[in-house]
PDB file of N, CA and C in Angstrom:
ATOM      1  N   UNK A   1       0.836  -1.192   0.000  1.00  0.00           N
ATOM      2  CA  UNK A   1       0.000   0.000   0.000  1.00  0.00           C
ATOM      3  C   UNK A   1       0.876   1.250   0.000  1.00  0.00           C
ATOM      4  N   UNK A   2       0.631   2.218  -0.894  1.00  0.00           N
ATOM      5  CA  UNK A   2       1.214   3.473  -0.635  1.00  0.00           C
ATOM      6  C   UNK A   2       0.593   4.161   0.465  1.00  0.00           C
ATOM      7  N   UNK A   3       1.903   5.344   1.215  1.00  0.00           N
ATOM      8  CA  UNK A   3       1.237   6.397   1.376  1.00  0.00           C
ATOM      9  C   UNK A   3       0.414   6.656   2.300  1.00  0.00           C
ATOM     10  N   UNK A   4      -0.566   7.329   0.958  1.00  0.00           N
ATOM     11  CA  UNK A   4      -1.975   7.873   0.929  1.00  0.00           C
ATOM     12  C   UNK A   4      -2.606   6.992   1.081  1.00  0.00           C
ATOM     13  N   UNK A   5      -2.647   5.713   0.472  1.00  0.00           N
ATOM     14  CA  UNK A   5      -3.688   4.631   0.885  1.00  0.00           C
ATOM     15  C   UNK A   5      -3.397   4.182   2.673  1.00  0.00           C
ATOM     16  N   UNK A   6      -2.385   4.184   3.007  1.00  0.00           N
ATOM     17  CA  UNK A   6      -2.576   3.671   4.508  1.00  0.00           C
ATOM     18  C   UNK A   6      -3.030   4.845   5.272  1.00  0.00           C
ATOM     19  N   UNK A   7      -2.777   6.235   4.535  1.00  0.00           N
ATOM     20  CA  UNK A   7      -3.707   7.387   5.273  1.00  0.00           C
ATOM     21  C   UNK A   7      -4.823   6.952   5.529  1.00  0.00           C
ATOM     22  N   UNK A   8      -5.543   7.125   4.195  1.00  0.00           N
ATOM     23  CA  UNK A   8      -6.823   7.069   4.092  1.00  0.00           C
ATOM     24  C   UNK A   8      -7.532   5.585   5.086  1.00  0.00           C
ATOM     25  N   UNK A   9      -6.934   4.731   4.781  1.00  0.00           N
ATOM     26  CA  UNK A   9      -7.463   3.880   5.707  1.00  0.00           C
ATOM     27  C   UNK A   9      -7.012   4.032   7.213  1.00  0.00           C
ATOM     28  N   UNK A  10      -6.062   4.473   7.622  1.00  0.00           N
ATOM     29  CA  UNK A  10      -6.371   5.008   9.178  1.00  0.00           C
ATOM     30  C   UNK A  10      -7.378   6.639   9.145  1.00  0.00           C
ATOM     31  N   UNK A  11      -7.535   6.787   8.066  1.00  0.00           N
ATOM     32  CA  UNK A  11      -8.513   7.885   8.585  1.00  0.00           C
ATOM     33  C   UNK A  11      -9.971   7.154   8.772  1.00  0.00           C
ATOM     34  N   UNK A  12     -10.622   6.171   8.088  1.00  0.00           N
ATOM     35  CA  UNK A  12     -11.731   6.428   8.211  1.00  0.00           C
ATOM     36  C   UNK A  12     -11.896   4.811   9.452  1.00  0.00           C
ATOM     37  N   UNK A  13     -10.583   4.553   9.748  1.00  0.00           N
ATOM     38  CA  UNK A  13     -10.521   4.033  11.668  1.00  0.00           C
ATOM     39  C   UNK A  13     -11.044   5.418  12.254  1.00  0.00           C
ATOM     40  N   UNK A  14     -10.244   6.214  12.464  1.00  0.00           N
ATOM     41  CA  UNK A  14     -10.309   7.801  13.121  1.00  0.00           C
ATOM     42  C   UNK A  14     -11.897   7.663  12.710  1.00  0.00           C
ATOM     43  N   UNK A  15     -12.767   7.310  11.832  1.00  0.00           N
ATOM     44  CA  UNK A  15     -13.996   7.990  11.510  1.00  0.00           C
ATOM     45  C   UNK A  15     -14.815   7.002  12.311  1.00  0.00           C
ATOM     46  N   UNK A  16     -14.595   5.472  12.328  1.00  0.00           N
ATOM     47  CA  UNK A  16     -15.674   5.066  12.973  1.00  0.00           C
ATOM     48  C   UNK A  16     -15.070   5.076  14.545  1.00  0.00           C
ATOM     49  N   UNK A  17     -14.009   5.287  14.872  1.00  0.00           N
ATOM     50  CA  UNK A  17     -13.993   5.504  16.215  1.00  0.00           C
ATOM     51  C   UNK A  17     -14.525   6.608  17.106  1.00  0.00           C
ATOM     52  N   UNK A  18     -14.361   7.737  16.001  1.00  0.00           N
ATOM     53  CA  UNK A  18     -15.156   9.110  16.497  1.00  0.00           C
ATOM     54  C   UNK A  18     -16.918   8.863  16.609  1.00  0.00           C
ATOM     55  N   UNK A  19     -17.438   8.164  15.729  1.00  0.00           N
ATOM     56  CA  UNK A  19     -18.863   7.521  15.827  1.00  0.00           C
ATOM     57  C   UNK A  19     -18.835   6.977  16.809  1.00  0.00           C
ATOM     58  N   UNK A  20     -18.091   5.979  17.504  1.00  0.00           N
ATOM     59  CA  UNK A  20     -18.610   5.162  18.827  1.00  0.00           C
ATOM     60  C   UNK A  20     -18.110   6.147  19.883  1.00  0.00           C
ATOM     61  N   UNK A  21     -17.724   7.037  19.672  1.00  0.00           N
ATOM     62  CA  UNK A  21     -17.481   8.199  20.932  1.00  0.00           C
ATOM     63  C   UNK A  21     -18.259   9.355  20.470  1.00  0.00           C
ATOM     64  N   UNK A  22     -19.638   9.371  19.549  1.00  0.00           N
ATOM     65  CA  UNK A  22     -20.284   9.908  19.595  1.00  0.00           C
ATOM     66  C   UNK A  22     -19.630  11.824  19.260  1.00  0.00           C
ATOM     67  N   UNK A  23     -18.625  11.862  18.787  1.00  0.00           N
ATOM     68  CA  UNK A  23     -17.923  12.905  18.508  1.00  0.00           C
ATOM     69  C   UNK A  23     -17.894  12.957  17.223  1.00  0.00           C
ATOM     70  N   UNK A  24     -18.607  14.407  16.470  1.00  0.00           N
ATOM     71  CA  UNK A  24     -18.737  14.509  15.117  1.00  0.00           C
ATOM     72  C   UNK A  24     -17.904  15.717  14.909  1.00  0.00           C
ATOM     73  N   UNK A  25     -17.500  15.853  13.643  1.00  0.00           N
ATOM     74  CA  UNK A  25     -16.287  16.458  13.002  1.00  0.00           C
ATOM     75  C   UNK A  25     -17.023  16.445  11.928  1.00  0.00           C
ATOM     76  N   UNK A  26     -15.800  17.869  10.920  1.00  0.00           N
ATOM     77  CA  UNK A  26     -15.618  18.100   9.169  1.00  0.00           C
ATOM     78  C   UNK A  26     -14.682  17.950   9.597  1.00  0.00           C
ATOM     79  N   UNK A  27     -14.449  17.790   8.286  1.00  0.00           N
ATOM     80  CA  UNK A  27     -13.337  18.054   7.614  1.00  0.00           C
ATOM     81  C   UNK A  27     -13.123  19.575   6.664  1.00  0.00           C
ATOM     82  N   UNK A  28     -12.175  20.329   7.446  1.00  0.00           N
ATOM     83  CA  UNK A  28     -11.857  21.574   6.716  1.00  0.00           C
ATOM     84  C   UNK A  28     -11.281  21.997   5.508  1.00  0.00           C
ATOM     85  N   UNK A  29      -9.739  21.206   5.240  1.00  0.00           N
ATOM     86  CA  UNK A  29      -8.449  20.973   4.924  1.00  0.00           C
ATOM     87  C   UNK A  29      -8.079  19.832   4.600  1.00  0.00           C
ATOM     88  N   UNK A  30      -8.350  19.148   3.915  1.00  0.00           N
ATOM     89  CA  UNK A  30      -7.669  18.126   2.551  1.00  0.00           C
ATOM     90  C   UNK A  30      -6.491  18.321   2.053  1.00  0.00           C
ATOM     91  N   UNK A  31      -6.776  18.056   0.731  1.00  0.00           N
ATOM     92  CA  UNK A  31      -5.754  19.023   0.116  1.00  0.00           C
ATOM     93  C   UNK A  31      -5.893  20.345   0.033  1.00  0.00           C
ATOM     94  N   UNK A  32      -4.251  20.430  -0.632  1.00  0.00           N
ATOM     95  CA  UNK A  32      -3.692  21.941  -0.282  1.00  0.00           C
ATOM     96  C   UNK A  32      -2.924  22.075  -1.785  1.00  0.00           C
ATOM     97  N   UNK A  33      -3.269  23.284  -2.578  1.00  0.00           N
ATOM     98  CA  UNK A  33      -2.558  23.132  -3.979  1.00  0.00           C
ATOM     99  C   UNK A  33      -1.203  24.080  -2.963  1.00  0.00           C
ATOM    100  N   UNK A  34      -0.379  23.903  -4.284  1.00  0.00           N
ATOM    101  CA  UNK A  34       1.210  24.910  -3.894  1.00  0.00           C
ATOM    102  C   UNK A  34       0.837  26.120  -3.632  1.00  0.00           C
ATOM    103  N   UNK A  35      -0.175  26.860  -4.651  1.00  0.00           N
ATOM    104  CA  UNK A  35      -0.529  28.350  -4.050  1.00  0.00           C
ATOM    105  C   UNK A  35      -1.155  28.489  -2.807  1.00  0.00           C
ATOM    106  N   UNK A  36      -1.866  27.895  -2.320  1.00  0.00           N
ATOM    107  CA  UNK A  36      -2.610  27.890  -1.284  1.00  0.00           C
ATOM    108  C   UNK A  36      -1.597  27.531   0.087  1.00  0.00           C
ATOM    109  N   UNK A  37      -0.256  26.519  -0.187  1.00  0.00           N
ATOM    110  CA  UNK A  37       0.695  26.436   0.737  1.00  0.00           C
ATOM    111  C   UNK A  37       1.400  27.786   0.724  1.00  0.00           C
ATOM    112  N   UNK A  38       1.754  28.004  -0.129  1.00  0.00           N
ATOM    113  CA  UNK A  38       2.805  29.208  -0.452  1.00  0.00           C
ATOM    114  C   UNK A  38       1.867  30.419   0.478  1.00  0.00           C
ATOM    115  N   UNK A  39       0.693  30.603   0.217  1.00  0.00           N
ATOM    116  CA  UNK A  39       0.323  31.572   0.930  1.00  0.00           C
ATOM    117  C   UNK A  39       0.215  31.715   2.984  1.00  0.00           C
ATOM    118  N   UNK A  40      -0.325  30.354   2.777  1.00  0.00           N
ATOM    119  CA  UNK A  40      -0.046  29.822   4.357  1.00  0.00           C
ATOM    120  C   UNK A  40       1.620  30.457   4.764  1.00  0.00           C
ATOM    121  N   UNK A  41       2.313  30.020   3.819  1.00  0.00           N
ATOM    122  CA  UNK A  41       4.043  30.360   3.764  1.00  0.00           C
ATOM    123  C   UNK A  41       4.674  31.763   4.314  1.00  0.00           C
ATOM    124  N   UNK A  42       3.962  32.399   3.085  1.00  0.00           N
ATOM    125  CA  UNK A  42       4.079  34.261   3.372  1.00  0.00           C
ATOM    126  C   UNK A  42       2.971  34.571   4.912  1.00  0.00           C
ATOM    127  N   UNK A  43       2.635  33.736   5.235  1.00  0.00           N
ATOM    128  CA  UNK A  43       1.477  34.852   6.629  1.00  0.00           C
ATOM    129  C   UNK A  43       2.115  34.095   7.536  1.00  0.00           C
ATOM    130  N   UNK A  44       3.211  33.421   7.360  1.00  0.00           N
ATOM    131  CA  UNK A  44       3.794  32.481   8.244  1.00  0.00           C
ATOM    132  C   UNK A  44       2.978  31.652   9.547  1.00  0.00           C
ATOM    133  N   UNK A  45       2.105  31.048   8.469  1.00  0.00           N
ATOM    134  CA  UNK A  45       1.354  29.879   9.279  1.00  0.00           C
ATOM    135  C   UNK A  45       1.783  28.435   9.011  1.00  0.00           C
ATOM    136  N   UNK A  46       2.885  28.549   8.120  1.00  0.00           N
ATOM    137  CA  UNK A  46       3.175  27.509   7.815  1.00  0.00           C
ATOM    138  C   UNK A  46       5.069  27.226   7.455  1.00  0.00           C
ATOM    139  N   UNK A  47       5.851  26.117   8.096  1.00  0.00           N
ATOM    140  CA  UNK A  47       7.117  26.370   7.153  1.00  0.00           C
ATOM    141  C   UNK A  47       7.308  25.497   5.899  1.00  0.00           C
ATOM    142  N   UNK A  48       6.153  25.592   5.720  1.00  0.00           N
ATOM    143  CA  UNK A  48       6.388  24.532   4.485  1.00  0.00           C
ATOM    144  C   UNK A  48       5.898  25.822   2.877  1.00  0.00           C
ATOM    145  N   UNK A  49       6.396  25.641   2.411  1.00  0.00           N
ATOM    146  CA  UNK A  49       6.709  27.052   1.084  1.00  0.00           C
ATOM    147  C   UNK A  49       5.579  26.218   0.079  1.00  0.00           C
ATOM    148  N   UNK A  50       5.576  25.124  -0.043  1.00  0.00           N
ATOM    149  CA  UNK A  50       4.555  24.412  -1.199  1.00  0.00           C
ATOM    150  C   UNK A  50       5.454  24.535  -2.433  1.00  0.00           C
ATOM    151  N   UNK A  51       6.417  24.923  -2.787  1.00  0.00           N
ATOM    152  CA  UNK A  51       7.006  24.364  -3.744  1.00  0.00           C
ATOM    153  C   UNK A  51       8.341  23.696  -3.686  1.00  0.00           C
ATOM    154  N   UNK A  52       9.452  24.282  -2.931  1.00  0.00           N
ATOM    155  CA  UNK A  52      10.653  23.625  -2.508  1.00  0.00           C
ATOM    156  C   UNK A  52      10.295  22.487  -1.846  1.00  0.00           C
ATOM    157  N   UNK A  53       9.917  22.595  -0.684  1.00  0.00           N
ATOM    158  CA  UNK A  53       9.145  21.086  -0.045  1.00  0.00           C
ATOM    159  C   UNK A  53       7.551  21.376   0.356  1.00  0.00           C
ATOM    160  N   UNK A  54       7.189  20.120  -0.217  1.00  0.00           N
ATOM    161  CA  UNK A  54       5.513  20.027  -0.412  1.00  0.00           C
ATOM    162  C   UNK A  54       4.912  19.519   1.165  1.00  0.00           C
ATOM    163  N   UNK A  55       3.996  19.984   1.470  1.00  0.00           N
ATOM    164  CA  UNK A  55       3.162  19.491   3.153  1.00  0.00           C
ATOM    165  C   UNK A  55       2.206  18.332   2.838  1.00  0.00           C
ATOM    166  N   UNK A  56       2.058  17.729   4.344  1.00  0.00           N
ATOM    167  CA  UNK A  56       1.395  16.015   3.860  1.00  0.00           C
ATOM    168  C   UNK A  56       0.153  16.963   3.576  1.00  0.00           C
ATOM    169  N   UNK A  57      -0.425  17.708   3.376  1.00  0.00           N
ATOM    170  CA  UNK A  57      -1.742  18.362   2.813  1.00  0.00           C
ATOM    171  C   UNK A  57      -1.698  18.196   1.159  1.00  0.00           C
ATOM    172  N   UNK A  58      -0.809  18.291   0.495  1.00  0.00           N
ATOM    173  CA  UNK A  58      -0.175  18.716  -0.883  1.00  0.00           C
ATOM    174  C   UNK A  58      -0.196  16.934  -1.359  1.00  0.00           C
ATOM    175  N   UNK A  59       0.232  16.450  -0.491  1.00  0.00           N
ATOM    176  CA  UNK A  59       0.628  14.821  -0.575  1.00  0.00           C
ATOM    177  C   UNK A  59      -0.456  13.811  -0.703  1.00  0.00           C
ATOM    178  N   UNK A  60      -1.894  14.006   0.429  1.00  0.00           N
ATOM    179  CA  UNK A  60      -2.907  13.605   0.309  1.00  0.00           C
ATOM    180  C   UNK A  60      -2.804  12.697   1.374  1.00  0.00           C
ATOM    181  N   UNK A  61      -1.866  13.198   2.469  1.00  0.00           N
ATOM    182  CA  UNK A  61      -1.442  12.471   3.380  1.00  0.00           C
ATOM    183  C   UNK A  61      -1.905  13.557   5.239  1.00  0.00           C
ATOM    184  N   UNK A  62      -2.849  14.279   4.834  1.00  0.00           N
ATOM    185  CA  UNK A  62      -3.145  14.784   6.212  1.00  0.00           C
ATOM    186  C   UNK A  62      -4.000  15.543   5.781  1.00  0.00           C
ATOM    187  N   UNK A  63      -5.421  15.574   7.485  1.00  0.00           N
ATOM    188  CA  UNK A  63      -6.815  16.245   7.078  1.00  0.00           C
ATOM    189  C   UNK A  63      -6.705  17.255   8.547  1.00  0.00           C
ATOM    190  N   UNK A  64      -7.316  18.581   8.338  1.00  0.00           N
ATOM    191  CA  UNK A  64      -7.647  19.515   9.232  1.00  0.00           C
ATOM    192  C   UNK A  64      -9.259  18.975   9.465  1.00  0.00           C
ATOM    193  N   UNK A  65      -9.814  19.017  10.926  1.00  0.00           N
ATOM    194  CA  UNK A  65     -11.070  18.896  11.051  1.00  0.00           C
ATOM    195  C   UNK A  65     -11.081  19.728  12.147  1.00  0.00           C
ATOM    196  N   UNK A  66     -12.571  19.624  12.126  1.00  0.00           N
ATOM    197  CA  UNK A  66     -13.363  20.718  13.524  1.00  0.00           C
ATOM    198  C   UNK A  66     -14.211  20.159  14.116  1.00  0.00           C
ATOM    199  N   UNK A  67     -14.101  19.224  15.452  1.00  0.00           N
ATOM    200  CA  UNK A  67     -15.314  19.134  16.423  1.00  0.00           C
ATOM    201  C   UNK A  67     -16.644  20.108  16.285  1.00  0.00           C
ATOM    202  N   UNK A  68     -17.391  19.505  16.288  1.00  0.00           N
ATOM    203  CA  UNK A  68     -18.913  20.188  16.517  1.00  0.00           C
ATOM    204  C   UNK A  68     -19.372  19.871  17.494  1.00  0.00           C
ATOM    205  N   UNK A  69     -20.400  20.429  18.421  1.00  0.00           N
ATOM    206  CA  UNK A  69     -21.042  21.058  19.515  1.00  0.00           C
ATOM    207  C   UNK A  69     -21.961  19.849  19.158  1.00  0.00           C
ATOM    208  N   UNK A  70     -23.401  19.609  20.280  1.00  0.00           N
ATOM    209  CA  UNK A  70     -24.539  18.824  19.794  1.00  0.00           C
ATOM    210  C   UNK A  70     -25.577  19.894  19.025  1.00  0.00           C
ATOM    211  N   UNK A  71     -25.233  20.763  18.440  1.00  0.00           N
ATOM    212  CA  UNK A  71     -25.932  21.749  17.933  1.00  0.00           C
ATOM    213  C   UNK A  71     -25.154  22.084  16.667  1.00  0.00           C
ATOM    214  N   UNK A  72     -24.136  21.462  16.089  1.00  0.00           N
ATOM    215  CA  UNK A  72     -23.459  21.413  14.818  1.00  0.00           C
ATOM    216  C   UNK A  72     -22.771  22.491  14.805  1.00  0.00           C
ATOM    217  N   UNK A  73     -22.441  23.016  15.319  1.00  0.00           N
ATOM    218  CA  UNK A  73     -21.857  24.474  15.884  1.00  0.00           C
ATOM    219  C   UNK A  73     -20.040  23.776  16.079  1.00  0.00           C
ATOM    220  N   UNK A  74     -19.037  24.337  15.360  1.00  0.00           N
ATOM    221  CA  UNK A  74     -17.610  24.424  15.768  1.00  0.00           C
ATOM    222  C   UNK A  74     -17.157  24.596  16.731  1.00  0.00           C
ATOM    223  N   UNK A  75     -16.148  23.796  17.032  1.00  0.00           N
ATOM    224  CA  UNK A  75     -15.320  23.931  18.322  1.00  0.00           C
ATOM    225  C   UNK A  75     -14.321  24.163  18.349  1.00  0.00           C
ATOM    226  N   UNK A  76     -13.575  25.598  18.371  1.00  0.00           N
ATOM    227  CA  UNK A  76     -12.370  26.021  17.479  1.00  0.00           C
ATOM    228  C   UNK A  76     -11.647  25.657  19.139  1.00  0.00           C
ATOM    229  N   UNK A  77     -11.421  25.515  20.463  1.00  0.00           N
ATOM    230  CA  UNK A  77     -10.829  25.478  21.730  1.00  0.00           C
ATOM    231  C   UNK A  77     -10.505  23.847  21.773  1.00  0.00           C
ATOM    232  N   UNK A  78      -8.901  23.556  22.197  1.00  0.00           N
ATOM    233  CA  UNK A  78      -9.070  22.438  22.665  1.00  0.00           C
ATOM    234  C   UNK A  78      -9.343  22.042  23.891  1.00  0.00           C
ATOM    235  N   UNK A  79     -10.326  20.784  23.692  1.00  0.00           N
ATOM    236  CA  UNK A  79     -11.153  19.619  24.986  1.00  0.00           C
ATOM    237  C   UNK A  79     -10.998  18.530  24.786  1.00  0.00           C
ATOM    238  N   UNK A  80     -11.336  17.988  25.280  1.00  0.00           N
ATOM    239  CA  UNK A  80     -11.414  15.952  26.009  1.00  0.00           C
ATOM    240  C   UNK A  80     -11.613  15.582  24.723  1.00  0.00           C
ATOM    241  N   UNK A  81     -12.590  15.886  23.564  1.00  0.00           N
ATOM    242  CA  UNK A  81     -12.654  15.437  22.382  1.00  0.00           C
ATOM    243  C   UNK A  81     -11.669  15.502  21.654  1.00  0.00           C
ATOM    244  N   UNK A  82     -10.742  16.283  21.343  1.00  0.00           N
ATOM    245  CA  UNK A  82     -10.007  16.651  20.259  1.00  0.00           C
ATOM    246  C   UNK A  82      -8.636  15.722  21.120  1.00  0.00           C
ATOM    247  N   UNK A  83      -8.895  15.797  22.460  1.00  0.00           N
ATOM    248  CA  UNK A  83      -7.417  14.482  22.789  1.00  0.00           C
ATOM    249  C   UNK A  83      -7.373  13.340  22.722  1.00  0.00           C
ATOM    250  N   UNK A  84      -9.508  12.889  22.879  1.00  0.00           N
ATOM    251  CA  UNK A  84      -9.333  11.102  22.543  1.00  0.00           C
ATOM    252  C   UNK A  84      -9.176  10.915  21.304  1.00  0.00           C
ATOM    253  N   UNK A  85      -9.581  11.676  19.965  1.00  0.00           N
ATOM    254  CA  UNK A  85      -8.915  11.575  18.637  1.00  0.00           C
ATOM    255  C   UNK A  85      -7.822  11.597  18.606  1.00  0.00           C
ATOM    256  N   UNK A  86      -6.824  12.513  19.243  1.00  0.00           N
ATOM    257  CA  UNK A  86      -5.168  12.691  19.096  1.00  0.00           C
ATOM    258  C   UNK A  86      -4.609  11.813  19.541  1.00  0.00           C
ATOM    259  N   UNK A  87      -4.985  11.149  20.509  1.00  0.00           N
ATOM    260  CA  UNK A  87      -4.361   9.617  21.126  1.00  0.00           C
ATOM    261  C   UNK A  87      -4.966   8.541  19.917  1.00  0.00           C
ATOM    262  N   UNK A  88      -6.357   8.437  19.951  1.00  0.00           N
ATOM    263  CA  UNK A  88      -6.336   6.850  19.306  1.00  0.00           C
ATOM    264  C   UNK A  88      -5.680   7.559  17.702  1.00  0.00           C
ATOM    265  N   UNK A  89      -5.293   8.688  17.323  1.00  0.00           N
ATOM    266  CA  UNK A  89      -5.015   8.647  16.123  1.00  0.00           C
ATOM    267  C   UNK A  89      -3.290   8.718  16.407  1.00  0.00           C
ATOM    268  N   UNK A  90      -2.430   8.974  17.301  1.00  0.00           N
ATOM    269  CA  UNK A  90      -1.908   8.572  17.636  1.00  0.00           C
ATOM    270  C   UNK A  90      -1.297   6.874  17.791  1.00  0.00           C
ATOM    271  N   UNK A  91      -2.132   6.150  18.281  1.00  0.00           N
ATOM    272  CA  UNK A  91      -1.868   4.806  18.773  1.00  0.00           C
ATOM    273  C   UNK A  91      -2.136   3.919  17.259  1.00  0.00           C
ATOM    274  N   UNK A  92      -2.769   4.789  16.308  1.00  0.00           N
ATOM    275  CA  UNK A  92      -2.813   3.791  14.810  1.00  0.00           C
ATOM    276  C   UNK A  92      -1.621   4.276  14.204  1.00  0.00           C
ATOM    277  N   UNK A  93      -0.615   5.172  14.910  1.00  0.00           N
ATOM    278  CA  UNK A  93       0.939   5.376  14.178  1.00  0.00           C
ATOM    279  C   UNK A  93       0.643   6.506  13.388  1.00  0.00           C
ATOM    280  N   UNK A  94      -0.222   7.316  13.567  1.00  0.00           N
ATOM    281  CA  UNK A  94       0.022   9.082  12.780  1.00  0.00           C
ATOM    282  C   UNK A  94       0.491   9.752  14.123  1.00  0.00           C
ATOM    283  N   UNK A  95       0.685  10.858  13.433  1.00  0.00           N
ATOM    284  CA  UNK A  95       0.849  12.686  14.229  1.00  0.00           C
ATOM    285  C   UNK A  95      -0.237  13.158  13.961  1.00  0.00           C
ATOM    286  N   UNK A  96      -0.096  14.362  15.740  1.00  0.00           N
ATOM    287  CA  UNK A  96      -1.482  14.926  16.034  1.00  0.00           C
ATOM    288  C   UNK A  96      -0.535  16.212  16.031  1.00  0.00           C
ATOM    289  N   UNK A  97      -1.272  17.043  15.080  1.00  0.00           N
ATOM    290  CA  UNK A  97      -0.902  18.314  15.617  1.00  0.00           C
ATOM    291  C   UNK A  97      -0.713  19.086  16.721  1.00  0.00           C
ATOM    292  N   UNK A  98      -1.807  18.277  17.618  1.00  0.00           N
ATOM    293  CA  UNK A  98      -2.038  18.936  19.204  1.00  0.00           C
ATOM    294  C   UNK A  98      -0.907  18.458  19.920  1.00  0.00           C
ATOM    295  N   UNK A  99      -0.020  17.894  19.409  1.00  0.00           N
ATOM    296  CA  UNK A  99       1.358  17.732  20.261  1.00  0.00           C
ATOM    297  C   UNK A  99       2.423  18.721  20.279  1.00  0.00           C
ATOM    298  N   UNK A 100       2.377  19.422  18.896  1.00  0.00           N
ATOM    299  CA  UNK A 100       3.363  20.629  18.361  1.00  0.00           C
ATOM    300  C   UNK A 100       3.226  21.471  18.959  1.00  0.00           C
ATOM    301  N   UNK A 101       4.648  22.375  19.485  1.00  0.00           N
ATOM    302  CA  UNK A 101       4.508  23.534  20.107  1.00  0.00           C
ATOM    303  C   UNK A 101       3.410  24.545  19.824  1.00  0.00           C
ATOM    304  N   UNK A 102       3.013  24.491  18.563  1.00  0.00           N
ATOM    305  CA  UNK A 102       2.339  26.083  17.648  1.00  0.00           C
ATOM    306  C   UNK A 102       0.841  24.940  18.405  1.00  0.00           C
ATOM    307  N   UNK A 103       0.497  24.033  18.685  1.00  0.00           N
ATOM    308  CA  UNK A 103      -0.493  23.371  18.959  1.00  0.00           C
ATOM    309  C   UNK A 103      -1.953  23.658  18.211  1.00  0.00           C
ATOM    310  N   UNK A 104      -1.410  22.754  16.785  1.00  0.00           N
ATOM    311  CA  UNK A 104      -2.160  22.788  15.952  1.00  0.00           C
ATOM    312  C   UNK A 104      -3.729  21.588  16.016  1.00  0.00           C
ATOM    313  N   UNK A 105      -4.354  21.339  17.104  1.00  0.00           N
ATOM    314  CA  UNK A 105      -5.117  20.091  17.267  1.00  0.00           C
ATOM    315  C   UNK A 105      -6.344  19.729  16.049  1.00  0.00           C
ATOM    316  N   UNK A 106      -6.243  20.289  15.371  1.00  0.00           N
ATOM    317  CA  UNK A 106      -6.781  19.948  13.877  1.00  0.00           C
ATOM    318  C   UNK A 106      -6.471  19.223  13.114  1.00  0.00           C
ATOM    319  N   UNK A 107      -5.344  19.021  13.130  1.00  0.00           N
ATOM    320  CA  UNK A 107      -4.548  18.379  12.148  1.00  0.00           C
ATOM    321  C   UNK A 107      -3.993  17.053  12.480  1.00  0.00           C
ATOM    322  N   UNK A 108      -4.312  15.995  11.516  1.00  0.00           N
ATOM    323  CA  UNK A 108      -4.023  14.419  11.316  1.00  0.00           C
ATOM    324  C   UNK A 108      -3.542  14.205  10.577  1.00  0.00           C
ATOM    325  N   UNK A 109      -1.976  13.941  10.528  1.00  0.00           N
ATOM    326  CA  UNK A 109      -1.325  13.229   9.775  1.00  0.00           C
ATOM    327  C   UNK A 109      -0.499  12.011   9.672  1.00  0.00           C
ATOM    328  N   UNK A 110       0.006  11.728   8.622  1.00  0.00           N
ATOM    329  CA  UNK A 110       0.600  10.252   8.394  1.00  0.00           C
ATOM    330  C   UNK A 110       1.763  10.440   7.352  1.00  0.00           C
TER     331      UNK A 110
END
C-alpha cells in the first residue's frame, strides 16, 4: 500500500472511532494546492513554502477537522474530544498536531 492509501485507511478508523465516541467532526483541509501552501508560507502559518518542499496536505497524506457542539456548531478550543482523537489517532501510528509547540489540534497526519 502506498502512502496515501494507509492514510486514508487510518482515517476512516479515526472515523468510525469518532462515531462510537459519539464525537462529530468536518473536515476543513484536505488538500492543499502549492498556491494555497505558499500563501499559508508568506502569513507564516506555515514552514512549508509548497514548492521547494511540499506538506502532507499537498501529498494527500493529512486532514484539518473541527469538532462540533450537539448543535453542529464548531469547536475552534481544545477539549477531552479533540485528545481522545489525538491519542487513538496517535496509537494507529500518525501525528497529532495537538502535540506541536504552535499546537495545531486539527490536524491528522501520516
Amino acid at each position: 500500500m502506498t502512502k496515501r492509501e494507509i492514510f486514508l485507511q487510518k482515517f476512516g478508523e479515526l472515523i468510525a472511532f469518532a462515531k462510537s465516541q459519539n464525537i462529530r467532526f468536518i473536515v476543513f483541509t484536505f488538500y492543499r494546492s502549492p498556491e494555497e501552501q505558499y500563501k499559508m508560507y508568506k502569513e507564516k502559518k506555515s514552514q512549508i513554502d509548497g514548492y521547494r518542499k511540499k506538506s502532507y496536505h499537498q501529498k494527500w497524506r493529512a486532514i484539518d477537522l473541527v469538532i462540533l457542539d450537539e448543535r453542529g456548531n464548531p469547536i475552534w478550543r481544545r477539549n477531552e474530544q479533540y485528545e481522545k482523537l489525538g491519542k487513538y489517532w496517535k496509537d494507529l501510528g500518525g501525528t497529532w498536531g495537538g502535540d506541536w509547540t504552535f499546537n495545531d489540534i486539527y490536524h491528522f497526519q501520516i
